[in-house]
Structures are given as C-alpha cells and as structure tokens.
PDB file of N, CA and C in Angstrom:
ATOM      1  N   UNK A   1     111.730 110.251 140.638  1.00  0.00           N
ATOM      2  CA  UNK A   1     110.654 109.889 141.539  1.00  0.00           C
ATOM      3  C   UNK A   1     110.903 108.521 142.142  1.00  0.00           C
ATOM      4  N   UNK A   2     111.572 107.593 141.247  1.00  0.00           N
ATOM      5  CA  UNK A   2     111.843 106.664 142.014  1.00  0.00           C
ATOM      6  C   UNK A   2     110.464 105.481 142.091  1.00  0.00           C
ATOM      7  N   UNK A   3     110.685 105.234 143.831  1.00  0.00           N
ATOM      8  CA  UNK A   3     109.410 104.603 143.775  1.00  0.00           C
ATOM      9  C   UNK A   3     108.698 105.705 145.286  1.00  0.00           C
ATOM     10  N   UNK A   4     108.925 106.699 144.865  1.00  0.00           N
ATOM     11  CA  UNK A   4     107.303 107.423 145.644  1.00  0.00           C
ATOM     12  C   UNK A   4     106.432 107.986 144.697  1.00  0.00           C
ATOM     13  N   UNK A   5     104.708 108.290 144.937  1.00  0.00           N
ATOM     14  CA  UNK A   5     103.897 108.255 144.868  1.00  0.00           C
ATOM     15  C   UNK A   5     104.026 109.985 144.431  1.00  0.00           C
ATOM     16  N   UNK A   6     103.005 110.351 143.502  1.00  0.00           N
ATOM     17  CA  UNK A   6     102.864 111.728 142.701  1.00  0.00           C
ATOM     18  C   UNK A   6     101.425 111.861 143.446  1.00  0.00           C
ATOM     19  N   UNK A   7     101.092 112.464 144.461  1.00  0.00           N
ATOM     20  CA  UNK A   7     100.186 113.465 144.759  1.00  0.00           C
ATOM     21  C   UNK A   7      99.125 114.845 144.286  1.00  0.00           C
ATOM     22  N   UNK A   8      98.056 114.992 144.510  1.00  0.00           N
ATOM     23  CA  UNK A   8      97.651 115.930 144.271  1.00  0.00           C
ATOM     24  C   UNK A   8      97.563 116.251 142.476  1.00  0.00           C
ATOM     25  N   UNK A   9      97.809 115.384 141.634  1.00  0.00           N
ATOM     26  CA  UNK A   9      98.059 116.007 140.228  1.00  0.00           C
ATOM     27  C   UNK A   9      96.600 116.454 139.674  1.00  0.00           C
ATOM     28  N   UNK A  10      96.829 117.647 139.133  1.00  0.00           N
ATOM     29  CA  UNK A  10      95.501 118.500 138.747  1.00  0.00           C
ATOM     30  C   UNK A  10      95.295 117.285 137.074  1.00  0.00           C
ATOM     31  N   UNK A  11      93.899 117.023 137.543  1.00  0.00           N
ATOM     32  CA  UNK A  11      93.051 115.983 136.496  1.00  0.00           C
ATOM     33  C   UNK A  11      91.976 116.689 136.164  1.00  0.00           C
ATOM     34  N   UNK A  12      91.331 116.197 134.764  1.00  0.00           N
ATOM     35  CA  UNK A  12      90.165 116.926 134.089  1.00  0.00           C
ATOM     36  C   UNK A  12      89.461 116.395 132.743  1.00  0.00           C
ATOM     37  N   UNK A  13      88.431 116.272 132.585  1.00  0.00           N
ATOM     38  CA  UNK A  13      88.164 116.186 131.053  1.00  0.00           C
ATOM     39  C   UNK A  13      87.035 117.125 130.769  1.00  0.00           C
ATOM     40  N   UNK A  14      87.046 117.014 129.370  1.00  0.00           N
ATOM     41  CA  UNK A  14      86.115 118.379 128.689  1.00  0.00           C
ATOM     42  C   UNK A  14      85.679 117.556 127.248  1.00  0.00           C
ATOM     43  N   UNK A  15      84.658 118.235 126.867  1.00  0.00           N
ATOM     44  CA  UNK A  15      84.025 117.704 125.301  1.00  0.00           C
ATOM     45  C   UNK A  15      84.614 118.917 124.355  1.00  0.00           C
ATOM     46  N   UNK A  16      85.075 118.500 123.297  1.00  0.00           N
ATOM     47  CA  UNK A  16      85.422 119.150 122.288  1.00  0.00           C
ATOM     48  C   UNK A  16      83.905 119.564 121.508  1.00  0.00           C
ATOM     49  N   UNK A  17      83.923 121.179 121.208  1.00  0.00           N
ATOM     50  CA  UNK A  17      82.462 122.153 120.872  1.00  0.00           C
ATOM     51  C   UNK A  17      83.355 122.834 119.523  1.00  0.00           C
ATOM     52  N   UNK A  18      82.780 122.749 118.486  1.00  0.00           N
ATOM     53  CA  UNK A  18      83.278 123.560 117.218  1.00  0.00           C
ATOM     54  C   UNK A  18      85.135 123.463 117.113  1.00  0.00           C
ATOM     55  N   UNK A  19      85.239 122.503 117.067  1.00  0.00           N
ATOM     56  CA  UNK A  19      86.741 121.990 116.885  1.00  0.00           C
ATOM     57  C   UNK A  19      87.557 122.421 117.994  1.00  0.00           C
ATOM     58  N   UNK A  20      87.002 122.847 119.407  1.00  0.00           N
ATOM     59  CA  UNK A  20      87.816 123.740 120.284  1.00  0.00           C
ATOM     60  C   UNK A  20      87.601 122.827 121.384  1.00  0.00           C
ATOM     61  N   UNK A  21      88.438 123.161 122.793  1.00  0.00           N
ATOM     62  CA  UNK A  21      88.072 122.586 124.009  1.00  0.00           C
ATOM     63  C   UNK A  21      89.319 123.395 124.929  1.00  0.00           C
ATOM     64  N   UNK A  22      88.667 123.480 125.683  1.00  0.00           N
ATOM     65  CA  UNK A  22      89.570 124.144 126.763  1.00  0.00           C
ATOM     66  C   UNK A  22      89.299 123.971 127.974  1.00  0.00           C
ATOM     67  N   UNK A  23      90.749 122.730 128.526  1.00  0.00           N
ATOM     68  CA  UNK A  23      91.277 121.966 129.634  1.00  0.00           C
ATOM     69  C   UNK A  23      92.668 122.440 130.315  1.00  0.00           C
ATOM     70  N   UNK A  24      92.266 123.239 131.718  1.00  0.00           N
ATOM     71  CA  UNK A  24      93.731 123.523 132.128  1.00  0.00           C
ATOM     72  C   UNK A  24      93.830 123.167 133.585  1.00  0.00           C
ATOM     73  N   UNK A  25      94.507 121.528 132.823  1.00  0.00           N
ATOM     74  CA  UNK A  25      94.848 120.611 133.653  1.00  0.00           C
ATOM     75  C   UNK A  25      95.944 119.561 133.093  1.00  0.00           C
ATOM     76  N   UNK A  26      96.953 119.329 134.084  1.00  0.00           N
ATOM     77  CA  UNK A  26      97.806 118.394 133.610  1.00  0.00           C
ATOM     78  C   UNK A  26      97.828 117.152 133.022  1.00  0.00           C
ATOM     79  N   UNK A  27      96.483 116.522 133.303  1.00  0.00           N
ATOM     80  CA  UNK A  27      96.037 115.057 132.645  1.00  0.00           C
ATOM     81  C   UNK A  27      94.897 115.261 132.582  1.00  0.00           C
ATOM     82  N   UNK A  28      94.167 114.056 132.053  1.00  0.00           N
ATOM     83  CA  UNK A  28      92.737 113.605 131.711  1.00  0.00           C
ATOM     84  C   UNK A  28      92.367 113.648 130.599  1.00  0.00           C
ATOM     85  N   UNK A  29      91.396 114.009 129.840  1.00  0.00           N
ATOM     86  CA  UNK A  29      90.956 113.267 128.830  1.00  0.00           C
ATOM     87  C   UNK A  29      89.841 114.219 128.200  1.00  0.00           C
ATOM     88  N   UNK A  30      89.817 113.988 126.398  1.00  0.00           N
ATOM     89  CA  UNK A  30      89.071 115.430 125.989  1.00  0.00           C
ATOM     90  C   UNK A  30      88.229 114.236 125.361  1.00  0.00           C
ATOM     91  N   UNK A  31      87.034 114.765 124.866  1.00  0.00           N
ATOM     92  CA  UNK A  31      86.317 114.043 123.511  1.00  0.00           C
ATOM     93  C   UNK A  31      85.984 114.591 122.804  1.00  0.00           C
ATOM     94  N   UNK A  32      86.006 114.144 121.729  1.00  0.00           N
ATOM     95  CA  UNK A  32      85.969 114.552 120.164  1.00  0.00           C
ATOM     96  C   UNK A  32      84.025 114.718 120.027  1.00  0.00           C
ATOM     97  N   UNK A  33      83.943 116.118 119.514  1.00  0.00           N
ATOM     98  CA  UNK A  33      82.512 116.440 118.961  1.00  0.00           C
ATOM     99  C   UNK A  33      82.009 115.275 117.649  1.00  0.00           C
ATOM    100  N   UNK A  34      82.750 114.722 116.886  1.00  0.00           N
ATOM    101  CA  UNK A  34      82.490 113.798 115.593  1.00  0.00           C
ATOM    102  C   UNK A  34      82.631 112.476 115.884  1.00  0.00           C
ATOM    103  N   UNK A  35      81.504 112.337 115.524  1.00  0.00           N
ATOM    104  CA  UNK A  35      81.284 110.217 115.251  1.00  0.00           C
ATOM    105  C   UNK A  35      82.231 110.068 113.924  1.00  0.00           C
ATOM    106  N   UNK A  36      83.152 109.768 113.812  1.00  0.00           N
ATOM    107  CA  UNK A  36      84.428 109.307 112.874  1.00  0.00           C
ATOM    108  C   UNK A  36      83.575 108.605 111.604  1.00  0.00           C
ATOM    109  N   UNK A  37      83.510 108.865 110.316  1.00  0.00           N
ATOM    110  CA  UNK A  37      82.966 107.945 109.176  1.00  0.00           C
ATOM    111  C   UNK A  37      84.713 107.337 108.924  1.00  0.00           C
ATOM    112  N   UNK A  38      84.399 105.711 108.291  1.00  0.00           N
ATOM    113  CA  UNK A  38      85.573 105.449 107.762  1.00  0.00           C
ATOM    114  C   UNK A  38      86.383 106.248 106.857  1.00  0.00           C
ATOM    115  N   UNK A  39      87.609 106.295 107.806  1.00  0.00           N
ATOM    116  CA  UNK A  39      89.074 106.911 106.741  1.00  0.00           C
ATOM    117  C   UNK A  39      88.432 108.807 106.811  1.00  0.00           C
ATOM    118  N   UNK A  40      87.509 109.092 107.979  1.00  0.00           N
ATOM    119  CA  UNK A  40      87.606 110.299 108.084  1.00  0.00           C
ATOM    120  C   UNK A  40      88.279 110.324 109.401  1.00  0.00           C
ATOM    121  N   UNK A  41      88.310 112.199 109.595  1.00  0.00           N
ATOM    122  CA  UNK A  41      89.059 112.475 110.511  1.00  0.00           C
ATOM    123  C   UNK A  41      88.619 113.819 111.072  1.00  0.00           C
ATOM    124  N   UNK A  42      88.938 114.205 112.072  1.00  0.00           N
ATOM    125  CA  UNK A  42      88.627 115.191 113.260  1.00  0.00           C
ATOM    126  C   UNK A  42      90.157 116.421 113.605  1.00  0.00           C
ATOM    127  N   UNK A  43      89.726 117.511 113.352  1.00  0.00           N
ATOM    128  CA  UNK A  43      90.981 118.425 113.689  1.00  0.00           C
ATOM    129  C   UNK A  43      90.349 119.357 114.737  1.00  0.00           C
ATOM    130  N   UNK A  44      90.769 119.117 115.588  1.00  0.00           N
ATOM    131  CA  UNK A  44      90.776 119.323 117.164  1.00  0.00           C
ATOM    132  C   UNK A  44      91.533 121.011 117.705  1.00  0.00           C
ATOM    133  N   UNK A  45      91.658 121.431 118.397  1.00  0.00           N
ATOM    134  CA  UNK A  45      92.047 123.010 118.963  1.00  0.00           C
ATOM    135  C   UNK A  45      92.435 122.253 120.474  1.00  0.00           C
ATOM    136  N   UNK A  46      93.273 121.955 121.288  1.00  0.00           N
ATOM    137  CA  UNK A  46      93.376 122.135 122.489  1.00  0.00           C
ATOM    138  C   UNK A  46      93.689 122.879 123.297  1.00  0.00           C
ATOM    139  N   UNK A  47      93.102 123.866 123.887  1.00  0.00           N
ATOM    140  CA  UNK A  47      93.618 125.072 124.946  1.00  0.00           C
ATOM    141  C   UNK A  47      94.218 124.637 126.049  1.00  0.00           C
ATOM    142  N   UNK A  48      95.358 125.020 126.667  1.00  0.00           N
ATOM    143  CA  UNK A  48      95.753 124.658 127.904  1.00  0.00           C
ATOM    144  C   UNK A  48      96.885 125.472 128.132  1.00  0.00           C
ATOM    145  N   UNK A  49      96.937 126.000 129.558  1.00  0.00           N
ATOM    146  CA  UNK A  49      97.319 126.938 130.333  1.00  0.00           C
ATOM    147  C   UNK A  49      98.784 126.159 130.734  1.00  0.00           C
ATOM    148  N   UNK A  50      98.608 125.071 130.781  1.00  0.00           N
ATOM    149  CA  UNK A  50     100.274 124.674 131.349  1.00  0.00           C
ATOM    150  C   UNK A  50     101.008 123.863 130.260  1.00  0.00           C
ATOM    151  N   UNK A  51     100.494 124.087 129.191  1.00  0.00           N
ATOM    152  CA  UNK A  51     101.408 124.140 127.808  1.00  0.00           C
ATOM    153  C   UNK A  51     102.392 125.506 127.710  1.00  0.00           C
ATOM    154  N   UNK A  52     103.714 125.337 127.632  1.00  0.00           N
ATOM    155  CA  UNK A  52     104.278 126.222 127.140  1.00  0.00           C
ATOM    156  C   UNK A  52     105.413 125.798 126.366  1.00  0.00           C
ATOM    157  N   UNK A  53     106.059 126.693 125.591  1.00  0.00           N
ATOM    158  CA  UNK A  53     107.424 126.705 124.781  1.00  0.00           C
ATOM    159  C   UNK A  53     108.212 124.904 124.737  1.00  0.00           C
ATOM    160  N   UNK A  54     108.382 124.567 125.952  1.00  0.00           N
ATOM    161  CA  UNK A  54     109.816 123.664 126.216  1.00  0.00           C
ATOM    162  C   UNK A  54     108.726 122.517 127.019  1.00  0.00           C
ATOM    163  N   UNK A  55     107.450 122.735 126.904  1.00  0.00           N
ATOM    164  CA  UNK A  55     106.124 121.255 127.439  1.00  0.00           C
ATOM    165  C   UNK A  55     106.628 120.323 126.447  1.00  0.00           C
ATOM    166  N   UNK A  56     106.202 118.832 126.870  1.00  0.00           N
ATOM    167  CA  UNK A  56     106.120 117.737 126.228  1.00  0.00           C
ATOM    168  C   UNK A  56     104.179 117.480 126.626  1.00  0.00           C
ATOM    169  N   UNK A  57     103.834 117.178 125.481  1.00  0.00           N
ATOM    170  CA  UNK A  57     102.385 116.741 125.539  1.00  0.00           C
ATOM    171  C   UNK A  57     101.882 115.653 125.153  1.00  0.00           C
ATOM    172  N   UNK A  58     101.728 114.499 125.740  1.00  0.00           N
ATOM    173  CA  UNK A  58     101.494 113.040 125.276  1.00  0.00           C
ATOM    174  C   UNK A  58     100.136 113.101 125.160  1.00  0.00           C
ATOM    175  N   UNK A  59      99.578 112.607 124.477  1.00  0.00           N
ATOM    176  CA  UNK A  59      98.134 112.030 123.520  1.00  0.00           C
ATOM    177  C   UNK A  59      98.217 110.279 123.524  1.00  0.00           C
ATOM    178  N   UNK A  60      97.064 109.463 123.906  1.00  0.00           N
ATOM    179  CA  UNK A  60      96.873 108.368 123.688  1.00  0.00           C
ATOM    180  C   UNK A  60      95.367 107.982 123.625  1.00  0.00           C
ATOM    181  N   UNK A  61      95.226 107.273 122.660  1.00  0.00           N
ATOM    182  CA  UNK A  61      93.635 106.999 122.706  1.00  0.00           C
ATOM    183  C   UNK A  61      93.316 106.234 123.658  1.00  0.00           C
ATOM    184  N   UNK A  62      91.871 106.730 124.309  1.00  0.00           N
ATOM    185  CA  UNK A  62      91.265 105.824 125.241  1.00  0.00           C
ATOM    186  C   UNK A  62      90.546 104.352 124.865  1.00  0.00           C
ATOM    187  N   UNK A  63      90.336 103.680 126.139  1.00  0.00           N
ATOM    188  CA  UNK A  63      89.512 102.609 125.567  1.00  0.00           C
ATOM    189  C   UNK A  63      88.363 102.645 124.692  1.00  0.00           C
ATOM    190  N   UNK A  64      88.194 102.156 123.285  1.00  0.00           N
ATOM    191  CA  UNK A  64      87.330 102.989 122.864  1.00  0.00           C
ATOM    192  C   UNK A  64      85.678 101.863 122.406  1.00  0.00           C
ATOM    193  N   UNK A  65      85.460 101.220 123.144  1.00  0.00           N
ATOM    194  CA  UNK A  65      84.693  99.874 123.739  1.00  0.00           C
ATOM    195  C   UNK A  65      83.453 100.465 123.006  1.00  0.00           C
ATOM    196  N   UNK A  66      82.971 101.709 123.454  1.00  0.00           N
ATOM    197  CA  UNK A  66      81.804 102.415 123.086  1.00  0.00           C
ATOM    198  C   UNK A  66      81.824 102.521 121.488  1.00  0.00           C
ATOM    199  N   UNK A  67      82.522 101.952 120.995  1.00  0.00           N
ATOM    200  CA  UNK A  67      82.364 102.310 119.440  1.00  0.00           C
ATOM    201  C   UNK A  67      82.453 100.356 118.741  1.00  0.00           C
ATOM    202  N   UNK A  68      82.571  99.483 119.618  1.00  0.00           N
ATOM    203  CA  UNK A  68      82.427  98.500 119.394  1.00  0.00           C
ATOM    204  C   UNK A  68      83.208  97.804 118.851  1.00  0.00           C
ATOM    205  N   UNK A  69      84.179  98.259 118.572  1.00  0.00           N
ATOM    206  CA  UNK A  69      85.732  97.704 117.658  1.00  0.00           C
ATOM    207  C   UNK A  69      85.423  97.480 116.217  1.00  0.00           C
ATOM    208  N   UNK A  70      84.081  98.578 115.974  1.00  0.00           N
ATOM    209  CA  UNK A  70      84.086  98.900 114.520  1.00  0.00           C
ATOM    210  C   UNK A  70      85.506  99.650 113.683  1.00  0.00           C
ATOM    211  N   UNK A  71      85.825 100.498 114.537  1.00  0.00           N
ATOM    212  CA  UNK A  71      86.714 101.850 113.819  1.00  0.00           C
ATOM    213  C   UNK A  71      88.051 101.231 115.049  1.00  0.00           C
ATOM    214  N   UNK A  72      89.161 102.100 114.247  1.00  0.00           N
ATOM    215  CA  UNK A  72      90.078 101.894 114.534  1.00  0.00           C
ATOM    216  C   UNK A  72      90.790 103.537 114.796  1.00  0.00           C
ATOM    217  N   UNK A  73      89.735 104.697 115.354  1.00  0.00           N
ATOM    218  CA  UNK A  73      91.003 106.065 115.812  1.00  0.00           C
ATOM    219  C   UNK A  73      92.495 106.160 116.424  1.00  0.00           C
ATOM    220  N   UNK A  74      92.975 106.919 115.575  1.00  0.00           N
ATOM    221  CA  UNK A  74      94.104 107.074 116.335  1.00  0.00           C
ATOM    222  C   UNK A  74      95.163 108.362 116.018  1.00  0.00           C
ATOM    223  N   UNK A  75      95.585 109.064 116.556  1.00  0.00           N
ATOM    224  CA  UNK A  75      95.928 110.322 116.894  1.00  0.00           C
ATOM    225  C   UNK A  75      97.376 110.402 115.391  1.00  0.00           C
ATOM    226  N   UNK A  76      97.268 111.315 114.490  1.00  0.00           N
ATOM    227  CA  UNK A  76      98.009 111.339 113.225  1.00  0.00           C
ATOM    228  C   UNK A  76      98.535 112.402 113.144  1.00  0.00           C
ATOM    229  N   UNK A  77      98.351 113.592 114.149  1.00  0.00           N
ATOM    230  CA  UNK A  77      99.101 114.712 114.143  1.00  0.00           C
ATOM    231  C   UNK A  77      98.891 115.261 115.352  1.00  0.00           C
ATOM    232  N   UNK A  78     100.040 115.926 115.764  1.00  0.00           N
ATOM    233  CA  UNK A  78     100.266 116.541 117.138  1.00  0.00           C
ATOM    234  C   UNK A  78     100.627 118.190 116.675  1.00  0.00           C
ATOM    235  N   UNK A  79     100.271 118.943 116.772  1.00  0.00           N
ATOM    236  CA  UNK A  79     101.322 120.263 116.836  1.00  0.00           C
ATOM    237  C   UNK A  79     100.933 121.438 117.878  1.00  0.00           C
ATOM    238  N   UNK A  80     102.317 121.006 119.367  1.00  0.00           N
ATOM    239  CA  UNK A  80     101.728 122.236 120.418  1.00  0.00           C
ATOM    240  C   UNK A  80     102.505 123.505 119.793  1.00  0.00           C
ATOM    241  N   UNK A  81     101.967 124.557 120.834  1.00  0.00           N
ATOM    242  CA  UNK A  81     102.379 125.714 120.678  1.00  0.00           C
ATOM    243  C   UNK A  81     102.464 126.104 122.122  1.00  0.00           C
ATOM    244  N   UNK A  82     102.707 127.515 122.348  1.00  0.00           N
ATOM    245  CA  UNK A  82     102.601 127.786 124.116  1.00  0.00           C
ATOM    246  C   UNK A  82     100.834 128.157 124.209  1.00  0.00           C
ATOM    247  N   UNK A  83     100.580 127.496 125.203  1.00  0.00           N
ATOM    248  CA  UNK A  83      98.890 127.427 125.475  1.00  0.00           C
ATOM    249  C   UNK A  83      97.842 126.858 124.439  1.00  0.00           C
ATOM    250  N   UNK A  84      98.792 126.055 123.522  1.00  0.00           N
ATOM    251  CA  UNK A  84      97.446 124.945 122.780  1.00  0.00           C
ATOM    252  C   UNK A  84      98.766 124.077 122.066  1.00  0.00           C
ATOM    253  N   UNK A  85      97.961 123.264 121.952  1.00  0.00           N
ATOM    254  CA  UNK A  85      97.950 121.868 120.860  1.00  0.00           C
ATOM    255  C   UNK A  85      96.863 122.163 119.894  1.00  0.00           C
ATOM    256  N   UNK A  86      96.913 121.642 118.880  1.00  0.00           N
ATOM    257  CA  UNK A  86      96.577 121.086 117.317  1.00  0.00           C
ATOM    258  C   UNK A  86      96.781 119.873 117.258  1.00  0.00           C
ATOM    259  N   UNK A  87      96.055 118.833 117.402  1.00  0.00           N
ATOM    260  CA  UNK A  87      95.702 117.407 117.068  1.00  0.00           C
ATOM    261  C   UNK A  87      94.588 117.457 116.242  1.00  0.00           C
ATOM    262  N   UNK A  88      94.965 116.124 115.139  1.00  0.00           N
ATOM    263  CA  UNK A  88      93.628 115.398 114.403  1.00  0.00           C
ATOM    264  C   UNK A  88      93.769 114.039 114.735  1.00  0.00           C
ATOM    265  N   UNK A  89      92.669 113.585 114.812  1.00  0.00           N
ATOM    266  CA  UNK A  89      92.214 112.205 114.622  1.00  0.00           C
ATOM    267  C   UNK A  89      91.968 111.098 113.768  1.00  0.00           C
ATOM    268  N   UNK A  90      91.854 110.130 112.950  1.00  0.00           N
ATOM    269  CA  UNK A  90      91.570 109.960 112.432  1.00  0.00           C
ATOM    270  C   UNK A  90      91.131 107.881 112.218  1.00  0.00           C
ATOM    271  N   UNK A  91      90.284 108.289 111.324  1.00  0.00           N
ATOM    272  CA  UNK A  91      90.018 106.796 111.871  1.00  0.00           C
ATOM    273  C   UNK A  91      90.370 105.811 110.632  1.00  0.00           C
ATOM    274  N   UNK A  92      91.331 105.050 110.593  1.00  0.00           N
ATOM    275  CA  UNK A  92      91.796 104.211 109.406  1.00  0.00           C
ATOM    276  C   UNK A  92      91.213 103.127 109.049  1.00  0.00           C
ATOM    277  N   UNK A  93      89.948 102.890 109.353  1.00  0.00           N
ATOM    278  CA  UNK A  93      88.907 101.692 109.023  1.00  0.00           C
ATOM    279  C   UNK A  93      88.082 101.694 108.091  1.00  0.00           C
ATOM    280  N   UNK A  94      87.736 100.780 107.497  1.00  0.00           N
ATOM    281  CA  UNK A  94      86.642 100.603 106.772  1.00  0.00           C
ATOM    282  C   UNK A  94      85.257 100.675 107.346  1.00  0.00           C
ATOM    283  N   UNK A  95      84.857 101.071 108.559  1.00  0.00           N
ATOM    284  CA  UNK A  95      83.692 100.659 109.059  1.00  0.00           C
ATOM    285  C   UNK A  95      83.440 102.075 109.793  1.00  0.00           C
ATOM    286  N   UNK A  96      82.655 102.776 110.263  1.00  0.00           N
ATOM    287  CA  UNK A  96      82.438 104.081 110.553  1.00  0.00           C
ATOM    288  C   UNK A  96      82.513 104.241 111.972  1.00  0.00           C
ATOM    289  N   UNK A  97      82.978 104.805 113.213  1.00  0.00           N
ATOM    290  CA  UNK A  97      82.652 104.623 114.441  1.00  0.00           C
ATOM    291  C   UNK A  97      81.442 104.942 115.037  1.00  0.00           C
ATOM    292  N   UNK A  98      80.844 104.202 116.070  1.00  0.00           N
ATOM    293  CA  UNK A  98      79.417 104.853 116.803  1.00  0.00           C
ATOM    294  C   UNK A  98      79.644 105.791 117.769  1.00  0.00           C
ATOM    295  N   UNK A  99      80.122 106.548 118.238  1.00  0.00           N
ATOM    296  CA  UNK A  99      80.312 107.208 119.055  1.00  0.00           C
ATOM    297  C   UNK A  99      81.936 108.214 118.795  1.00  0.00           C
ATOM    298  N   UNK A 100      81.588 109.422 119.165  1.00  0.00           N
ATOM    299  CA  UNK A 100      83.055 110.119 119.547  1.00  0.00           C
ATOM    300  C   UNK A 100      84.280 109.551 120.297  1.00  0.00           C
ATOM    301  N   UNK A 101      85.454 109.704 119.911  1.00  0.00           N
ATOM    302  CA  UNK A 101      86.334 109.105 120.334  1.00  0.00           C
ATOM    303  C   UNK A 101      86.979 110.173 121.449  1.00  0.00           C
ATOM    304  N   UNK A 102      87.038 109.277 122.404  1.00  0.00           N
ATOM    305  CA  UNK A 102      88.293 110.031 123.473  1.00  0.00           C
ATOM    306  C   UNK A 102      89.725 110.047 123.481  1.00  0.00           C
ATOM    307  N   UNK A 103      90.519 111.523 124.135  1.00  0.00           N
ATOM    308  CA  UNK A 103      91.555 110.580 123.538  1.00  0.00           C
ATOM    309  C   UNK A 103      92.539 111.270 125.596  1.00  0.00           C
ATOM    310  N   UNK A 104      93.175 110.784 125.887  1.00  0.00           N
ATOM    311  CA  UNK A 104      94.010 110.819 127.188  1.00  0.00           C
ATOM    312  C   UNK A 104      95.549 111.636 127.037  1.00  0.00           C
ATOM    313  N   UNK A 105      95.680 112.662 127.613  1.00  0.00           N
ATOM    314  CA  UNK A 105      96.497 113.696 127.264  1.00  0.00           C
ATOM    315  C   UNK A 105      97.319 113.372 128.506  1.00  0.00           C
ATOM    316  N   UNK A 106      98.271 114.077 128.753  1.00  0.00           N
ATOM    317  CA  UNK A 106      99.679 114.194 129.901  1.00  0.00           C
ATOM    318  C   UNK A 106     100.733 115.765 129.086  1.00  0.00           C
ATOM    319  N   UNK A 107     100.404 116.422 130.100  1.00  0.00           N
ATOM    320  CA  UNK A 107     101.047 117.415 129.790  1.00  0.00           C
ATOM    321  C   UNK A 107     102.618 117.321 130.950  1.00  0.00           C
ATOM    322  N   UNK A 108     103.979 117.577 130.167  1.00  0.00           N
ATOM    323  CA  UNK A 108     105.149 117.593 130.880  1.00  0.00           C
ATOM    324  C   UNK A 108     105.499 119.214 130.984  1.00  0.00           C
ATOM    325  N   UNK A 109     105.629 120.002 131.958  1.00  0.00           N
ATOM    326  CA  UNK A 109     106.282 121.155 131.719  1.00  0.00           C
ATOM    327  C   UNK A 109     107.563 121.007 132.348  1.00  0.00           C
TER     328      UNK A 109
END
C-alpha cells in the first residue's frame, strides 16, 4: 500500500449477548456482556463471515477510561476457526472493573 489511502473498509461493532456476538465486518469493535470482578474473566464466541482457514485476526483492547483504571483487561486467548474466533478476557487486577470491556478486532483475509 505504500503511502495510499485504504477506502471504503467495511466497519462495525456489536455487544456480546450469552457469550456470543455476531459481526461481519472487517474492523471495529465488540463488547463484552460482563463487568470483569478481579482476576475474573469472560469467554467470548465471535462470529464472522470473513474469517476463514488462512485469516489473521488481531484483537486489541480499547480505551478502557469507562472503567476508571480500576481493572487492568486484556485479551489471554485467541482461537479462530473458519467463521469464528474464541477469545477470553480477562482482568489481572486486584480491583473489579465498572463497566464491560471493549475490545478492537482487524480481520486479515
């Protein structure tokens, strides 16, 4: 790509409902149904249509301001498949988070 500009890229976010969510879109951002207690954790279902076989799927946590820099989430397992990912979350703090954590996906096919 160089230095030109990526156009048009299909963006999206969705709330995670009974450990599931289903986003079929190349980027954007899911959130987690669970307020994180310290040193717990969240196992997630991601559906997506432009996951397949030979995808690369990047995960990064969002700014997570809304939880006050009580908790510390951060993404401890990845496992895609063709048309989902399996991520958990988890939060390695002593202090519980206020709010669900987001987390910022990039799908490569």
């Amino acid at each position: 790509m160089g230095g030109s500009n990526v156009y048009d890229f299909d963006i999206g976010s969705g709330t995670v409902l009974s450990g599931q969510v289903t986003l079929n879109k190349m980027a954007g951002y899911i959130t987690g149904e669970t307020v994180l207690a310290a040193y717990g954790s969240e196992d997630i279902t991601f559906y997506n249509s432009h996951i397949h076989s030979g995808s690369s799927v990047i995960f990064t946590m969002r700014n997570n301001i809304g939880n006050g820099g009580g908790c510390t989430p951060s993404i401890v397992r990845s496992m895609p498949s063709t048309g989902f990912v399996e991520l958990t979350i988890f939060n390695g703090y002593s202090n519980n988070c206020v709010s669900p954590s987001p987390v910022s996906f990039l799908v490569i096919s």
